[in-house]
N, C-alpha and C. Protein backbone atom coordinates (compact mmCIF):
# COMPACT_ATOMS: atom_id res chain seq x y z
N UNK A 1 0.84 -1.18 0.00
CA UNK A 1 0.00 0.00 0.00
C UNK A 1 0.89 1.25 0.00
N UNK A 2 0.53 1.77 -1.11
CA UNK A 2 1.58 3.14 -0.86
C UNK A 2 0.99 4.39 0.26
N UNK A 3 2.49 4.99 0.51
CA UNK A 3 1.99 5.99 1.17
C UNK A 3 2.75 6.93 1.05
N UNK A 4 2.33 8.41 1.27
CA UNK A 4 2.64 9.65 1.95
C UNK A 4 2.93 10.26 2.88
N UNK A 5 4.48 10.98 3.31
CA UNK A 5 4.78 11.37 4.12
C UNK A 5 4.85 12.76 3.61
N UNK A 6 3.77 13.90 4.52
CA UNK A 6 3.69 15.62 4.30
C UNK A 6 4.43 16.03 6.06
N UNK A 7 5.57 16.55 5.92
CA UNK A 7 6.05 17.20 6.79
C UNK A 7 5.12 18.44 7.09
N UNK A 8 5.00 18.59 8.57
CA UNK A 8 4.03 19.65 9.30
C UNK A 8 5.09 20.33 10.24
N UNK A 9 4.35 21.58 10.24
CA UNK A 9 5.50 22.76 11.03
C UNK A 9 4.54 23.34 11.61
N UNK A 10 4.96 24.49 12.76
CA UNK A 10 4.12 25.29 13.65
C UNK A 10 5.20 26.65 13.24
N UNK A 11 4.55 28.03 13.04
CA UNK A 11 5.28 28.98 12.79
C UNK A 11 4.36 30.28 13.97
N UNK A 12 5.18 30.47 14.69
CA UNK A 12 4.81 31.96 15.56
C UNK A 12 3.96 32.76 14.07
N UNK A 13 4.71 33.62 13.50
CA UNK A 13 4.42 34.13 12.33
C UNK A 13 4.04 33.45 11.01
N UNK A 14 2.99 32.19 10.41
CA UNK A 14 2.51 31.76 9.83
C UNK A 14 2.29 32.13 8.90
N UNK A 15 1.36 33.63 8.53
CA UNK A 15 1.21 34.64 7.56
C UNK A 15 2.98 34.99 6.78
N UNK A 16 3.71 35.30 7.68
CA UNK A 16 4.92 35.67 6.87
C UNK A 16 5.73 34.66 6.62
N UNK A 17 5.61 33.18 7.57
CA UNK A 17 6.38 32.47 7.29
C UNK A 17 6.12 31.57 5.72
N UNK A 18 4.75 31.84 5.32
CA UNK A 18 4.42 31.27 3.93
C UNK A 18 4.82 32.37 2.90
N UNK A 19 4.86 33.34 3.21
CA UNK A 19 5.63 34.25 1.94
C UNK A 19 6.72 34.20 1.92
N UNK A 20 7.45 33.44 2.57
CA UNK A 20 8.97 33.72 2.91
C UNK A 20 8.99 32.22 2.40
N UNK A 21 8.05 31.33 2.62
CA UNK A 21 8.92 29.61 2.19
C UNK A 21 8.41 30.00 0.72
N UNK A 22 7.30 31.10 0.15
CA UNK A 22 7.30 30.96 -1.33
C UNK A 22 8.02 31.37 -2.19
N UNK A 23 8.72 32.47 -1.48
CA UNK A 23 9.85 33.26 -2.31
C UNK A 23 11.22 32.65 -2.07
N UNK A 24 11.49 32.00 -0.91
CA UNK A 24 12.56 31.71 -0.58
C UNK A 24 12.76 30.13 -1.09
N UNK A 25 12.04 29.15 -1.05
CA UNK A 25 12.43 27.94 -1.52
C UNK A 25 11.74 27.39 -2.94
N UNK A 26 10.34 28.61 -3.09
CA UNK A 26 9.60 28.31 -4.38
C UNK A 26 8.47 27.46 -4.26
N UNK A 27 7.71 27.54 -2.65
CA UNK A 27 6.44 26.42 -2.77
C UNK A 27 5.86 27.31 -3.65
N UNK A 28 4.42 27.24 -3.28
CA UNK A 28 3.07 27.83 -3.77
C UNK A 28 2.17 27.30 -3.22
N UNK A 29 1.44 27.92 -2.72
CA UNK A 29 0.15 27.92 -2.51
C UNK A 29 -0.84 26.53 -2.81
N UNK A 30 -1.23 25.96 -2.08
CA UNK A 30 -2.26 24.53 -2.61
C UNK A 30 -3.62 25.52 -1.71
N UNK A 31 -3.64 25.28 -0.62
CA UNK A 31 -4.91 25.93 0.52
C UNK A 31 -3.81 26.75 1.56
N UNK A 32 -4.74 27.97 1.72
CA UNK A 32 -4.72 28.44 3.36
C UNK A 32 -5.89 29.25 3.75
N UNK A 33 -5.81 28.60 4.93
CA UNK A 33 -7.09 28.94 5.66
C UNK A 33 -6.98 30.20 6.83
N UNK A 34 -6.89 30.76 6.83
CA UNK A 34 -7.02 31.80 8.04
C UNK A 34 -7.91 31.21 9.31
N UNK A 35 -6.97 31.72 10.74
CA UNK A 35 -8.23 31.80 11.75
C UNK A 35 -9.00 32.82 11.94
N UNK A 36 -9.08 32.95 12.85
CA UNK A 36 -9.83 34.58 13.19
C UNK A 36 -9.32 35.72 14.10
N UNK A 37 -7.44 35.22 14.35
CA UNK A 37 -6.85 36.06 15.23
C UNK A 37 -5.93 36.56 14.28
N UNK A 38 -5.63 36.39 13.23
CA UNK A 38 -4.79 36.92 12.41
C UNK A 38 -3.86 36.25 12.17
N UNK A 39 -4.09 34.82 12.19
CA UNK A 39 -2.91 33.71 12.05
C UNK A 39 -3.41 32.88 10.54
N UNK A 40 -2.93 31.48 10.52
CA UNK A 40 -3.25 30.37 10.14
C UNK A 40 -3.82 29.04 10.40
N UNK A 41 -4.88 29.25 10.24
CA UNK A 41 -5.72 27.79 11.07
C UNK A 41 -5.02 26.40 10.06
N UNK A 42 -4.68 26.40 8.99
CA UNK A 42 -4.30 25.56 8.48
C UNK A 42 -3.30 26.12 6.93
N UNK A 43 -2.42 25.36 6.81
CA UNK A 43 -2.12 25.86 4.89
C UNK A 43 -0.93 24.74 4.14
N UNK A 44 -1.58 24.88 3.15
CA UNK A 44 -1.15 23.26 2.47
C UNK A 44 -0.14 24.11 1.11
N UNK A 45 1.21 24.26 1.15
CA UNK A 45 1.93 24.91 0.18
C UNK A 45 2.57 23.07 -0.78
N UNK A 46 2.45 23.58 -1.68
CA UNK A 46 3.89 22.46 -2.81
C UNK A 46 4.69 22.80 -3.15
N UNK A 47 5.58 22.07 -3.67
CA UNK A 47 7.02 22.18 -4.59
C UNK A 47 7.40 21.08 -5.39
N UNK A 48 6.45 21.47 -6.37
CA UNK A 48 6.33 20.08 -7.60
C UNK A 48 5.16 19.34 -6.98
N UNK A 49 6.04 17.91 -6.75
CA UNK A 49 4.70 16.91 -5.95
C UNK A 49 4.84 16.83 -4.55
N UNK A 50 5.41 17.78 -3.72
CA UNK A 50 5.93 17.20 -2.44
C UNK A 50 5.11 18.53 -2.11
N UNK A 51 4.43 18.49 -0.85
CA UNK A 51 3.70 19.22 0.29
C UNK A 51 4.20 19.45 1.44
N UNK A 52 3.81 20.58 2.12
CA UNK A 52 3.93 20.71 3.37
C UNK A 52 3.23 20.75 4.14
N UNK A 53 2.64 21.28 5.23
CA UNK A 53 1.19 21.60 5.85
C UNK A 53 2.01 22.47 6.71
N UNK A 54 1.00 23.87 7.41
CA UNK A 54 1.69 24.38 8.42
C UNK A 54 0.45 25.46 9.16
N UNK A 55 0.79 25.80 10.18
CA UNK A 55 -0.20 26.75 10.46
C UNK A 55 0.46 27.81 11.69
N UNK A 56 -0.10 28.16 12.56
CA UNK A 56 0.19 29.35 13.60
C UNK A 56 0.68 28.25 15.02
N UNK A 57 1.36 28.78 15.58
CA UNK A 57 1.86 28.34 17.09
C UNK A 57 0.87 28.20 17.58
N UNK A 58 0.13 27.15 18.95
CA UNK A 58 -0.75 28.19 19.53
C UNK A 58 -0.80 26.70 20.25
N UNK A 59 -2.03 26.88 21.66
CA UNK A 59 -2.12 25.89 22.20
C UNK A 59 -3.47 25.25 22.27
N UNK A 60 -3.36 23.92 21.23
CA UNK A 60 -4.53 23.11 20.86
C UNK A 60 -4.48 21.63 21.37
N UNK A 61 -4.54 20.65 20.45
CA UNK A 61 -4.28 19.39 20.72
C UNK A 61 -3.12 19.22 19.98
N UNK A 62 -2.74 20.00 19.53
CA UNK A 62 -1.58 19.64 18.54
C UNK A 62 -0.87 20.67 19.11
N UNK A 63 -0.70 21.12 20.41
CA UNK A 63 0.26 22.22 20.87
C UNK A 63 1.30 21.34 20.70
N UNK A 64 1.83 20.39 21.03
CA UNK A 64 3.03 19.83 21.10
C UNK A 64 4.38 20.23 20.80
N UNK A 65 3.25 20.57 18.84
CA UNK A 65 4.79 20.78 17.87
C UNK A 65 4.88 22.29 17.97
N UNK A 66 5.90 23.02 18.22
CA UNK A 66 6.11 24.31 18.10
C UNK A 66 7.48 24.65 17.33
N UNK A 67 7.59 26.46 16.53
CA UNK A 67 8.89 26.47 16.29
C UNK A 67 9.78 26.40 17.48
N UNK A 68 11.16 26.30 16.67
CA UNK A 68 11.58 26.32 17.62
C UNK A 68 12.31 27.27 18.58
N UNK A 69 12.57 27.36 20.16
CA UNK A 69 12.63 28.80 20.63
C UNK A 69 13.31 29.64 20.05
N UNK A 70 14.55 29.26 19.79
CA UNK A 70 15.57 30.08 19.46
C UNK A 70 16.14 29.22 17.74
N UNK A 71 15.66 30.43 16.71
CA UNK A 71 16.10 30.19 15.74
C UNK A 71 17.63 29.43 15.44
N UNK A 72 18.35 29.26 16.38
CA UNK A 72 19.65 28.93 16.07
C UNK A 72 19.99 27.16 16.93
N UNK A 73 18.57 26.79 17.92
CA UNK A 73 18.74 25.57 18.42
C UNK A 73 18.41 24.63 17.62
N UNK A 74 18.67 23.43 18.74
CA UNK A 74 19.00 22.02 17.69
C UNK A 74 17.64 21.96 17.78
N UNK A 75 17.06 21.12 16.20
CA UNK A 75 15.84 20.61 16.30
C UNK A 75 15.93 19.05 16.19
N UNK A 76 15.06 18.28 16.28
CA UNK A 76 14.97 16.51 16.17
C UNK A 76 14.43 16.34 14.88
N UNK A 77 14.23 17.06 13.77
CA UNK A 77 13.62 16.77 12.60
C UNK A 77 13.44 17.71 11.57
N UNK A 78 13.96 17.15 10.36
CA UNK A 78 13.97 18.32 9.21
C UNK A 78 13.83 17.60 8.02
N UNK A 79 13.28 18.27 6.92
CA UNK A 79 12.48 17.35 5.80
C UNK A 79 14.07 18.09 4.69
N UNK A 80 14.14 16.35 3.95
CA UNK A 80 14.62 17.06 2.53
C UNK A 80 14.16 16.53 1.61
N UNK A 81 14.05 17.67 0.49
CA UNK A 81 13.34 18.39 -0.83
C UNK A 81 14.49 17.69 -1.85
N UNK A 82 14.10 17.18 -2.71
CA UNK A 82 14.60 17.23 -3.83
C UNK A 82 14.49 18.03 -4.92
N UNK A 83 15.19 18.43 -5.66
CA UNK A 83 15.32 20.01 -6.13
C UNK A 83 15.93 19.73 -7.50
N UNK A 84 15.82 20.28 -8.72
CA UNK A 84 16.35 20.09 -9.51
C UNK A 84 17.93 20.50 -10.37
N UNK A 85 17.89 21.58 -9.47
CA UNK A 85 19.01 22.35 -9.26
C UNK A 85 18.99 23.17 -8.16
N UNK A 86 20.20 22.42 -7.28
CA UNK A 86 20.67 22.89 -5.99
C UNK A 86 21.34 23.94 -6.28
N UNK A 87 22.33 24.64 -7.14
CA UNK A 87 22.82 25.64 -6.88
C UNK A 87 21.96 26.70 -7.61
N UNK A 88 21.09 26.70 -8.16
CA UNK A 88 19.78 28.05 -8.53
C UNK A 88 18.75 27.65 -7.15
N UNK A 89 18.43 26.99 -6.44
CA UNK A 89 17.87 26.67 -5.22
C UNK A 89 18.67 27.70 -4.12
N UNK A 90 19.66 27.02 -4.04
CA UNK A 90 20.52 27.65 -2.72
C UNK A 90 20.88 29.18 -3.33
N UNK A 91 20.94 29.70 -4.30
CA UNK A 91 20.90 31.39 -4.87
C UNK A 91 19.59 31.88 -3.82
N UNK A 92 18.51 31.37 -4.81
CA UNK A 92 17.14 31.94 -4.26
C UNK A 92 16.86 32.17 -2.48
N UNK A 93 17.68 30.74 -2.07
CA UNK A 93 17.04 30.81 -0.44
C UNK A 93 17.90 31.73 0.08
N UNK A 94 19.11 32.02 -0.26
CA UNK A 94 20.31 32.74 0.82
C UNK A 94 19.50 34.05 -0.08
N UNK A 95 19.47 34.51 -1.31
CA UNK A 95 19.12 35.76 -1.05
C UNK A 95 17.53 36.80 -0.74
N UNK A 96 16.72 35.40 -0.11
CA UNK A 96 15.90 35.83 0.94
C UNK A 96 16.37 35.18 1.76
N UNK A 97 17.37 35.68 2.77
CA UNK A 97 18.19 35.17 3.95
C UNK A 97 18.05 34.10 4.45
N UNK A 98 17.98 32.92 4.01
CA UNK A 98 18.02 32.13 4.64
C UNK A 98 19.18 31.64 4.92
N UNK A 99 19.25 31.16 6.78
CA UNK A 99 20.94 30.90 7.27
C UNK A 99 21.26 29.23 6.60
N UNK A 100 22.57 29.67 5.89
CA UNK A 100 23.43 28.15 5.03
C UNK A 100 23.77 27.53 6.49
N UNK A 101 23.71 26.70 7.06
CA UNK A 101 24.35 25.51 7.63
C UNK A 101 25.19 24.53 7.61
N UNK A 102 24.98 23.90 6.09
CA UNK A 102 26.02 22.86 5.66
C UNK A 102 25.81 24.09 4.29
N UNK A 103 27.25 24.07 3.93
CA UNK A 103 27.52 24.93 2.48
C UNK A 103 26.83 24.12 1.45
N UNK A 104 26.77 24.53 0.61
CA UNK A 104 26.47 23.89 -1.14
C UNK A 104 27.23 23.20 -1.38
N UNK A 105 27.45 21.69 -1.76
CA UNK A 105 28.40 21.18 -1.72
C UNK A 105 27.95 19.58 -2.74
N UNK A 106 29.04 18.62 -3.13
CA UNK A 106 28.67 17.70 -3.93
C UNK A 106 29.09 16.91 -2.87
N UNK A 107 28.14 15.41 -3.02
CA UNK A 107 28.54 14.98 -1.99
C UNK A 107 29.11 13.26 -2.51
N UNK A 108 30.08 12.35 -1.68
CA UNK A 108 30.17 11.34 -2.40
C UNK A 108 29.54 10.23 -2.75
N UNK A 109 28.22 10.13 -2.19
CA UNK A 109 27.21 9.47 -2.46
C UNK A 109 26.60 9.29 -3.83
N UNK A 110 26.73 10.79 -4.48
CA UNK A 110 25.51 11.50 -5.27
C UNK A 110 25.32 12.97 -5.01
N UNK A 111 24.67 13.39 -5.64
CA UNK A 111 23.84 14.35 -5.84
C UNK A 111 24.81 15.83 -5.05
N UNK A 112 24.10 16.99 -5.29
CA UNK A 112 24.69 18.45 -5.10
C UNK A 112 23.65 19.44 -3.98
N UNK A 113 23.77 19.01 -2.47
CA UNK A 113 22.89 20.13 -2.13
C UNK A 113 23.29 20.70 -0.89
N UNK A 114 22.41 21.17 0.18
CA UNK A 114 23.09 22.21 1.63
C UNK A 114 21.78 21.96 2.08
N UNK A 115 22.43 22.46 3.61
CA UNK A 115 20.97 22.35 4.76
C UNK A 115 21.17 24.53 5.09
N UNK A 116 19.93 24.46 5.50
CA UNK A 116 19.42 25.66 6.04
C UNK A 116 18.78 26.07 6.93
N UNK A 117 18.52 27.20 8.02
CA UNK A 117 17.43 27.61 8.79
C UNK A 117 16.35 28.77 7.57
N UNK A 118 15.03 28.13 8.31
CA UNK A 118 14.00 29.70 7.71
C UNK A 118 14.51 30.29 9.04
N UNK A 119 13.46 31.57 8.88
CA UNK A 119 13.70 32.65 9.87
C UNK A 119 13.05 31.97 11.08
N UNK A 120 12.38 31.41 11.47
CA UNK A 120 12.05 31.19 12.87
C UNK A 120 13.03 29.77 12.83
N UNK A 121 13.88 29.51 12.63
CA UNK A 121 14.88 28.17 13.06
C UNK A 121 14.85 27.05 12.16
N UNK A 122 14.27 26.47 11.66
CA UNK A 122 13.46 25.23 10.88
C UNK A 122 14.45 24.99 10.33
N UNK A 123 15.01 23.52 10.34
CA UNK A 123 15.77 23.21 9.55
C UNK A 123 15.48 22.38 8.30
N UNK A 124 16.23 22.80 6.83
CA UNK A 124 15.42 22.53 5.76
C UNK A 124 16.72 22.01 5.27
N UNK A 125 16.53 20.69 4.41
CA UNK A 125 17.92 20.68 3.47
C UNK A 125 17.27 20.26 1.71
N UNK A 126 18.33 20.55 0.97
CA UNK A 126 17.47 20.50 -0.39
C UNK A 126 18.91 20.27 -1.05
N UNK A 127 18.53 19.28 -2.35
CA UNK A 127 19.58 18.81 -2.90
C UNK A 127 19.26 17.78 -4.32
N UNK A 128 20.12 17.85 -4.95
CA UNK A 128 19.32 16.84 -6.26
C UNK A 128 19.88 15.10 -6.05
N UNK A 129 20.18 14.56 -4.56
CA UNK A 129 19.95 13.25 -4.39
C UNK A 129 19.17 12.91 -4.36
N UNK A 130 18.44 11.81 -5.53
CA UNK A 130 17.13 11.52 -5.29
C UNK A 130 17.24 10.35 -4.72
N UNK A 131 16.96 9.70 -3.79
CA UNK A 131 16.91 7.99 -3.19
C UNK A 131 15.93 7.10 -4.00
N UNK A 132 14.49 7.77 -4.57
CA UNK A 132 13.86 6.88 -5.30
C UNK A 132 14.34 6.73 -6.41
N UNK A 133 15.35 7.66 -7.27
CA UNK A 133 16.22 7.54 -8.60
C UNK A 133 17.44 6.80 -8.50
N UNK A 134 18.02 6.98 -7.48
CA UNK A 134 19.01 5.86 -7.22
C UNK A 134 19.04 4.27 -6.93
N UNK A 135 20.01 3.62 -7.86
CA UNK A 135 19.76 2.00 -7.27
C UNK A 135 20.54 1.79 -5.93
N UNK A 136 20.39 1.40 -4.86
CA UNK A 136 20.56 0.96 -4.14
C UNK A 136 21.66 0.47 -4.01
């Protein structure tokens, strides 16, 4: 049975943090839903066929997941993007600031890519190793 894995995030700033993952990594828009405090009750962005989901901080049943405090701490989990070109990728994200972590780099496995923070901490890495294109 196949399945789908959509990485989910919590953003303090939700509203800006989706203009910033659209300009900065190139989703777009699938759904967003507004609440009624000036946040995000829900929002479903892509990049090609891969999704995200994300919405506002706040404390629900799903308080759990939050960003994280300090943009610069360790997190336990970060999604990577396959990209078609990592170095026009990594242009776009650093010059809507996003902090490089691991440089741009080829690696000996395969493929050409770098890890990053968005502005509230999130760690993102993107690269043209594909694991389902590769034999094993």
């Amino acid at each position: 049975m196949p399945a789908t894995i959509i990485p989910c995030l919590r953003y303090r700033d939700a509203p800006a943090a989706i203009d910033w993952l659209c300009r900065a990594f190139g989703f777009e828009h699938h759904a967003v839903y507004p609440d009624d405090q000036g946040g995000i009750a829900h929002a479903q962005l892509v990049l090609g066929e891969a999704m995200i989901m994300l919405g506002s901080a706040r404390e629900d049943a799903f308080g759990a997941q939050q960003a994280p405090a300090d943009p610069a701490h360790p997190v336990t989990q970060s999604a990577y993007v396959v990209v078609p070109d990592a170095d026009a990728h990594h242009a776009r994200a650093v010059a809507a600031g996003a902090v490089v972590v691991m440089p741009l780099k080829t690696e000996d496995y395969g493929g050409r890519g770098y890890s990053c923070r968005d502005p509230e901490g999130h760690l993102w890495n993107f690269g043209t190793y594909d694991p389902w294109a590769t034999p094993g």
